[in-house]
N, C-alpha and C. Protein backbone atom coordinates (compact mmCIF):
# COMPACT_ATOMS: atom_id res chain seq x y z
N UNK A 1 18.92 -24.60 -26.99
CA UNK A 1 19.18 -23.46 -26.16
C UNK A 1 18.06 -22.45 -26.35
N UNK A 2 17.31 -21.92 -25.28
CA UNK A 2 16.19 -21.47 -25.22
C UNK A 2 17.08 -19.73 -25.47
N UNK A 3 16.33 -18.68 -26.44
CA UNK A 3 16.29 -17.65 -26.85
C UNK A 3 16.12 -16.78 -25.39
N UNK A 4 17.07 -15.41 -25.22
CA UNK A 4 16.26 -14.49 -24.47
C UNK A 4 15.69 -13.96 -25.06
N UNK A 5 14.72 -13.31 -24.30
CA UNK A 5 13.78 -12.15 -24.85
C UNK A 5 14.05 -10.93 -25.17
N UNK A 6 15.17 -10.70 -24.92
CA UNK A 6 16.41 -9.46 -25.19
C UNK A 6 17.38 -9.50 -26.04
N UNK A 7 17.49 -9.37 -27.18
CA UNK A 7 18.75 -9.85 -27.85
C UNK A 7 20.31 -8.88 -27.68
N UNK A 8 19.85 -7.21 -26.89
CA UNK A 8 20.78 -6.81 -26.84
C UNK A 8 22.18 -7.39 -26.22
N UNK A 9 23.13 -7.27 -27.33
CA UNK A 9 24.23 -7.74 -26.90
C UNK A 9 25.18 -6.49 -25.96
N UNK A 10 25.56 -5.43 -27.17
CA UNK A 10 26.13 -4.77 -26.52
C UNK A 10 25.82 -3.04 -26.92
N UNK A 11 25.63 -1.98 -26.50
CA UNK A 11 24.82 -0.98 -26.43
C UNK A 11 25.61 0.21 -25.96
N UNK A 12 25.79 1.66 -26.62
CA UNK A 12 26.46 2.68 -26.41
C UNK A 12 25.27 3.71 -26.15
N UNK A 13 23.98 3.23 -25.97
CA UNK A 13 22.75 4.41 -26.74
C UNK A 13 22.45 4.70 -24.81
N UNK A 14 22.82 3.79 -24.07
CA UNK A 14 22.51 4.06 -22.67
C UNK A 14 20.49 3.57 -22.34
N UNK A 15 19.79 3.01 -23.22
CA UNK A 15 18.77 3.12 -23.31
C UNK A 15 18.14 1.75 -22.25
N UNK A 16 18.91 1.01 -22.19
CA UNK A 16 18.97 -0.21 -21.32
C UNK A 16 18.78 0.24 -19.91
N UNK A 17 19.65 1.63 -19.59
CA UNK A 17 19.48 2.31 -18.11
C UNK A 17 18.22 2.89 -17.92
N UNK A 18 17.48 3.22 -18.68
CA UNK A 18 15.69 3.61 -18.79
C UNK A 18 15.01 2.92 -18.13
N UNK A 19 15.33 1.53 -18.38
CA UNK A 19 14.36 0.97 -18.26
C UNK A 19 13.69 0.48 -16.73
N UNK A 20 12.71 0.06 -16.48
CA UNK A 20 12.29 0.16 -15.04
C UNK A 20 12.59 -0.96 -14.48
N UNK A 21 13.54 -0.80 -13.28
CA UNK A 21 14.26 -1.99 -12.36
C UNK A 21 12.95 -3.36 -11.68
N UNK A 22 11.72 -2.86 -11.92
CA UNK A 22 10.99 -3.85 -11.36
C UNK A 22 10.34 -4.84 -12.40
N UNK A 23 9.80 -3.78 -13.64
CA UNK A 23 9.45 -4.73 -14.74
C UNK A 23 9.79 -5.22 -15.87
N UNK A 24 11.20 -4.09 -16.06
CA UNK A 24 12.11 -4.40 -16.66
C UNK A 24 11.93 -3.78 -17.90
N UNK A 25 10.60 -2.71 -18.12
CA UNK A 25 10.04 -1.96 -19.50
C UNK A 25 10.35 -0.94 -19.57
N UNK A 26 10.56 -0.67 -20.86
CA UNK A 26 10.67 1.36 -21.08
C UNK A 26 9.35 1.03 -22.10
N UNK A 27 8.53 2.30 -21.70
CA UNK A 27 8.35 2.80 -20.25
C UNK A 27 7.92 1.84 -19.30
N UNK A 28 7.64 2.21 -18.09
CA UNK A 28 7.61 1.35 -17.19
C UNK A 28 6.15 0.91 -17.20
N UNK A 29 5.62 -0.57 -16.80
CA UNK A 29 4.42 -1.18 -17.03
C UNK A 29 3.96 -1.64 -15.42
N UNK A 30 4.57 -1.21 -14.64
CA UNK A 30 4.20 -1.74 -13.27
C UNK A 30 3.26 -0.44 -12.83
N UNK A 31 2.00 -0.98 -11.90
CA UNK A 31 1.21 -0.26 -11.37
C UNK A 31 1.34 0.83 -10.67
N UNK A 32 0.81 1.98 -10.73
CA UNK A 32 1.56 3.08 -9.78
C UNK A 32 1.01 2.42 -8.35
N UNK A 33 1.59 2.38 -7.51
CA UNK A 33 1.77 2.27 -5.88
C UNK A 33 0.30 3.12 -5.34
N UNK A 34 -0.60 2.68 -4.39
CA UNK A 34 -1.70 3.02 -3.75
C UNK A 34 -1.23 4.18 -3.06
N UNK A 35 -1.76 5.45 -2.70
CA UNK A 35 -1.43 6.62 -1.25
C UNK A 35 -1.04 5.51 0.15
N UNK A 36 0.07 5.95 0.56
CA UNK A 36 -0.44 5.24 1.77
C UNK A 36 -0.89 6.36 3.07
N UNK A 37 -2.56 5.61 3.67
CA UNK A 37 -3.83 6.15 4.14
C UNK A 37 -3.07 5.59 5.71
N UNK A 38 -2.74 6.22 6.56
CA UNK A 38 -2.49 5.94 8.31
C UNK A 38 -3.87 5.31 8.17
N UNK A 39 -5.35 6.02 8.37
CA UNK A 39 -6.41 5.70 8.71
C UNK A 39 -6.74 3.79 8.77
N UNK A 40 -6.23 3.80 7.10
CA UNK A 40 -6.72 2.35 6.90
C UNK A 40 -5.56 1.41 7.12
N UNK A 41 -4.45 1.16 7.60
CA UNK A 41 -3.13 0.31 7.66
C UNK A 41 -2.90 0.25 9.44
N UNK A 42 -3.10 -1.13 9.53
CA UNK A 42 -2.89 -1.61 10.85
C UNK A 42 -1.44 -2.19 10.89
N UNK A 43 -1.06 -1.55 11.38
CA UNK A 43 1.23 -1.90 12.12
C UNK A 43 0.66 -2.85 13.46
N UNK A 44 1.65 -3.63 13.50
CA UNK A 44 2.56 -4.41 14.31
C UNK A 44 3.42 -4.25 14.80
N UNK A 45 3.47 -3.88 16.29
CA UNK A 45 4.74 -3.62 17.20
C UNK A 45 5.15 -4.13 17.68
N UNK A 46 6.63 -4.99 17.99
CA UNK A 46 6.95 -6.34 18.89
C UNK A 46 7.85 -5.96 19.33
N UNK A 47 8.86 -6.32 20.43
CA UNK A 47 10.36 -6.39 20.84
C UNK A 47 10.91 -7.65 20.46
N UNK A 48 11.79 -7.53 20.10
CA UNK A 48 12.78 -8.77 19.89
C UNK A 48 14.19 -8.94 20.51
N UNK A 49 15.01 -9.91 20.76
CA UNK A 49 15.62 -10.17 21.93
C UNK A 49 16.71 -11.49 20.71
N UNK A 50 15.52 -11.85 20.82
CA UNK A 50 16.89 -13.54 19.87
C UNK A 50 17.30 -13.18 18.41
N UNK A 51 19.02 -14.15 18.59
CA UNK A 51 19.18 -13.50 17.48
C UNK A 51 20.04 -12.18 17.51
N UNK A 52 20.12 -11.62 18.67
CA UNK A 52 20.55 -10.62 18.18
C UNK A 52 21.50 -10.23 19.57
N UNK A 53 22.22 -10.93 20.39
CA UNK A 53 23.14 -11.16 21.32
C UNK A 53 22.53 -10.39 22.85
N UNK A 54 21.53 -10.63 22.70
CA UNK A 54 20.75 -10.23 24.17
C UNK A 54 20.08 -8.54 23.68
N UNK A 55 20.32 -7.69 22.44
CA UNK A 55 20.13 -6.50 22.33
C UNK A 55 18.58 -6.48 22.23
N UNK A 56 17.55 -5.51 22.61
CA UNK A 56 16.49 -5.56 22.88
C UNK A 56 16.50 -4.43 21.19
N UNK A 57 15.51 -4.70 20.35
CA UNK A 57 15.18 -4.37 19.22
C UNK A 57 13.39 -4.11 18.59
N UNK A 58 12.95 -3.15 18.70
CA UNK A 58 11.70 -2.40 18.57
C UNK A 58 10.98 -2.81 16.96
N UNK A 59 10.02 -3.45 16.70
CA UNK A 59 10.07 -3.95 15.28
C UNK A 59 8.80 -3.63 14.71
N UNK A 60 8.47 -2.64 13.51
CA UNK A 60 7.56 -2.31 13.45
C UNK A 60 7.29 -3.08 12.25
N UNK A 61 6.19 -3.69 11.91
CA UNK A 61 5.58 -4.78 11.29
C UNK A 61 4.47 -4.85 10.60
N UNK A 62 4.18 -5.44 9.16
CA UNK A 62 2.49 -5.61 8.48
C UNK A 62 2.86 -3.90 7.83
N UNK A 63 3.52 -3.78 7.46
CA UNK A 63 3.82 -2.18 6.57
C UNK A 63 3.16 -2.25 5.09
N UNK A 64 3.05 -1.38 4.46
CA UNK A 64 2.50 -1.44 2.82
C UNK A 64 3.84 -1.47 2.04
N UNK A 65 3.77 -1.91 1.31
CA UNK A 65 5.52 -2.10 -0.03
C UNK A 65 5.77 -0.60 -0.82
N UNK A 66 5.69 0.32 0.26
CA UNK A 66 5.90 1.79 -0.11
C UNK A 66 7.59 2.14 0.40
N UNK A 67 8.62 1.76 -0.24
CA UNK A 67 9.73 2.23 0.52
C UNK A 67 10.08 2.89 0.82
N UNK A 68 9.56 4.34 -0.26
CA UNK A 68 10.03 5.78 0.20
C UNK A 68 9.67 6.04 1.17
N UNK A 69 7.95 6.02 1.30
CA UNK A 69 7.06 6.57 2.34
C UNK A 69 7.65 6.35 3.92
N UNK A 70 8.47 4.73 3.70
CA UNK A 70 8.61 3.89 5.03
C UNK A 70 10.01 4.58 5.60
N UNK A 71 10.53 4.88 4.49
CA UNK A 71 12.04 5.20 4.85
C UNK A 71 11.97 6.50 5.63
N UNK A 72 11.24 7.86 5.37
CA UNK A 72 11.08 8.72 5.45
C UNK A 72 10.02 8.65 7.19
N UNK A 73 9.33 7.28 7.47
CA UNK A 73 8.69 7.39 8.57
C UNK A 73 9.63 7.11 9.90
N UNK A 74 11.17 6.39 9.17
CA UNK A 74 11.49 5.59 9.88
C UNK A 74 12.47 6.70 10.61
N UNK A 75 13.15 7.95 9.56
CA UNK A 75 13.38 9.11 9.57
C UNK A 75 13.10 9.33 10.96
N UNK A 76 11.70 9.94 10.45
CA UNK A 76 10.55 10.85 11.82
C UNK A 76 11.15 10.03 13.21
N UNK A 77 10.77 8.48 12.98
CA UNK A 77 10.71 8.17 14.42
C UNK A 77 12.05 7.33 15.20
N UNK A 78 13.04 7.90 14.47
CA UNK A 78 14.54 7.63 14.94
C UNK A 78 14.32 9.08 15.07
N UNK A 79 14.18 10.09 15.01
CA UNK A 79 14.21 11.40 15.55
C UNK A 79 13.33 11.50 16.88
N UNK A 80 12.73 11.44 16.47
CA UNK A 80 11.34 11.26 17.74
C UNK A 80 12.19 10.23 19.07
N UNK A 81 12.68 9.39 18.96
CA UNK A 81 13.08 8.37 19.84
C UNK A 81 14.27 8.63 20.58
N UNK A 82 14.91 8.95 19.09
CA UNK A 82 16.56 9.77 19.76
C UNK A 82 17.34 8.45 19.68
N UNK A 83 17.07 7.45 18.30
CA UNK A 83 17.89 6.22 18.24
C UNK A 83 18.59 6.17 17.43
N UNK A 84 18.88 5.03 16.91
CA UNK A 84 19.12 4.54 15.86
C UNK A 84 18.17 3.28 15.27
N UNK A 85 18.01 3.32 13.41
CA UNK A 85 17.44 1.99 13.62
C UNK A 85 17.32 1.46 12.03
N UNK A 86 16.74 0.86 11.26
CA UNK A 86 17.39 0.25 10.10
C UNK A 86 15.34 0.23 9.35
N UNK A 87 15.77 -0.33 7.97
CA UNK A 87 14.16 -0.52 7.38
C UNK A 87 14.92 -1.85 6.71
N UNK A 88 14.86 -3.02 6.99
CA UNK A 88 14.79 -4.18 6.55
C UNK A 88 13.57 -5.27 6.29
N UNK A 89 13.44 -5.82 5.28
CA UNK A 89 12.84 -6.97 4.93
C UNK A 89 11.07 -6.25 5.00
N UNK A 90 11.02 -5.20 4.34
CA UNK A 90 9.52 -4.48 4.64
C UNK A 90 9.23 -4.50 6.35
N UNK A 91 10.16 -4.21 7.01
CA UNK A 91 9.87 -3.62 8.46
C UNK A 91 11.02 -2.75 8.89
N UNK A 92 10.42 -1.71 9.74
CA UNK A 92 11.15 -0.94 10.57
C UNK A 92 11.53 -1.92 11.84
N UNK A 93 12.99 -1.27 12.01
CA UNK A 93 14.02 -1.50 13.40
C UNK A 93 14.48 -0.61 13.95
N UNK A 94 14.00 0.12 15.29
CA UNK A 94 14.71 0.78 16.41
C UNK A 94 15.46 0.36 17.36
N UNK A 95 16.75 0.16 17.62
CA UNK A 95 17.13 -0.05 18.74
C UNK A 95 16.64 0.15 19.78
N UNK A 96 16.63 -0.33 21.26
CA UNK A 96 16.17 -0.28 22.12
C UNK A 96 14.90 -0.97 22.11
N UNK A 97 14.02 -0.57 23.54
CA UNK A 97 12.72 -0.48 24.30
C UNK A 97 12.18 0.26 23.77
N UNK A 98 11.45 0.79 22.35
CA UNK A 98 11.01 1.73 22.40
C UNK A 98 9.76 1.81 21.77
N UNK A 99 8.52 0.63 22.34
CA UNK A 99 7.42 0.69 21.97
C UNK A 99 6.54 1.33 22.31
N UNK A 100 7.10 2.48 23.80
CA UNK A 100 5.54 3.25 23.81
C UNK A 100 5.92 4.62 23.06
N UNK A 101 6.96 4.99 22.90
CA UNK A 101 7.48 6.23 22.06
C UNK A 101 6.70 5.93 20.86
N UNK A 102 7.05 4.80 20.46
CA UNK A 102 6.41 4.59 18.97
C UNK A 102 5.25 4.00 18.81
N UNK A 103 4.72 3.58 19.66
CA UNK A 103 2.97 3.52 19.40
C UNK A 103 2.90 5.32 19.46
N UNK A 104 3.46 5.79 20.82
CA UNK A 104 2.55 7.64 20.45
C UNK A 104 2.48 8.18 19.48
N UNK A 105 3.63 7.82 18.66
CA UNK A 105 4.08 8.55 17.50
C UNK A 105 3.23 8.38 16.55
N UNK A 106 3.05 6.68 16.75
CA UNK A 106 2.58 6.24 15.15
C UNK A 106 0.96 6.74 15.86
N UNK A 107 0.66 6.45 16.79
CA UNK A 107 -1.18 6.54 16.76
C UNK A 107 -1.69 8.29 16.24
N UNK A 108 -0.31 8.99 16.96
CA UNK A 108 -0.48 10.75 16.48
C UNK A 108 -0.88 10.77 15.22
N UNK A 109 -0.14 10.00 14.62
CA UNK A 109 -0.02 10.24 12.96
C UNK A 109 -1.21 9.31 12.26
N UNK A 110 -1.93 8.46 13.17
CA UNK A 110 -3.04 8.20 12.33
C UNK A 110 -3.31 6.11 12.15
N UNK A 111 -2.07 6.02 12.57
CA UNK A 111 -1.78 4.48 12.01
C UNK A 111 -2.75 3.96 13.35
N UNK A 112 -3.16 2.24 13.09
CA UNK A 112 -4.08 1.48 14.07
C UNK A 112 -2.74 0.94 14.88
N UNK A 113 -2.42 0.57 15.61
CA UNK A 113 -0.79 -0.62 16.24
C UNK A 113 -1.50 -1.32 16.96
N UNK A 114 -1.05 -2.38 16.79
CA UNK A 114 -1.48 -3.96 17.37
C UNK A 114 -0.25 -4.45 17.79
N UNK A 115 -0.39 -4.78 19.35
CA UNK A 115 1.07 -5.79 19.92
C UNK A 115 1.24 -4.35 21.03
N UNK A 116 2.50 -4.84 21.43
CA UNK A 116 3.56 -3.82 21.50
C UNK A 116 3.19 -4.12 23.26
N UNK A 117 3.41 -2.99 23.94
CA UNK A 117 2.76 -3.02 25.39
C UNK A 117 2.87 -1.69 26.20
C-alpha cells in the first residue's frame, strides 16, 4: 500500500484550510496569473444553436484562465446586452443573437474578435 504524502489524519488547528486549492501548499507555490492585456488576447465569437433545444446562444471563446477578470467581463456585457448568460468551461455564454453588441463592446475595450458576423 503506497504512503500519502500527507499523513494528516485528523486536525483541530484549521491549518489544512490555508492551504492553496490549486497546488495544494501553504503557502501557495503556483505562479501568480499574467495581467490580462485586451491589446494582446484574440476572442472568438460564435452562435450556437445544437444542443440546446433550438435556443440561439452567443459564445465567447480562446479566453485567458483568469476567472475573476472573466467573471467580472461577463458582468459588463450581460449589462451592456440586457441578458442573461453563464461563464462555463473557460468561455462566456449570452443568451440570444448577440454578436454585434458584443463584438462593440469587446473591440471598445480593446480585445481583437475573430468569427462572429
Amino acid at each position: 500500500m503506497a504512503r500519502d504524502s500527507d499523513p494528516l489524519v485528523y486536525s483541530t488547528d484549521g491549518a489544512h484550510r490555508r492551504r492553496c486549492p490549486v497546488c495544494g501548499r501553504e503557502p501557495c507555490a503556483c505562479l501568480p496569473a499574467a495581467p490580462l492585456v485586451p491589446a494582446e488576447t484574440v476572442l472568438r465569437l460564435r452562435l450556437e444553436k445544437k444542443g440546446r433545444g433550438g435556443k440561439a446562444v452567443t459564445v465567447v471563446s480562446d479566453l485567458p484562465p483568469r476567472p475573476d477578470d472573466l467573471r467580472a467581463l461577463l458582468k459588463d456585457l450581460k449589462t451592456h446586452c440586457g441578458t442573461g448568460g453563464a461563464y462555463k468551461e473557460d468561455r462566456l455564454e449570452l443568451q440570444g443573437d448577440q454578436r454585434n453588441k458584443v463584438r462593440a463592446y469587446l473591440e471598445r475595450l480593446g480585445f481583437a474578435v475573430r468569427g462572429g458576423g
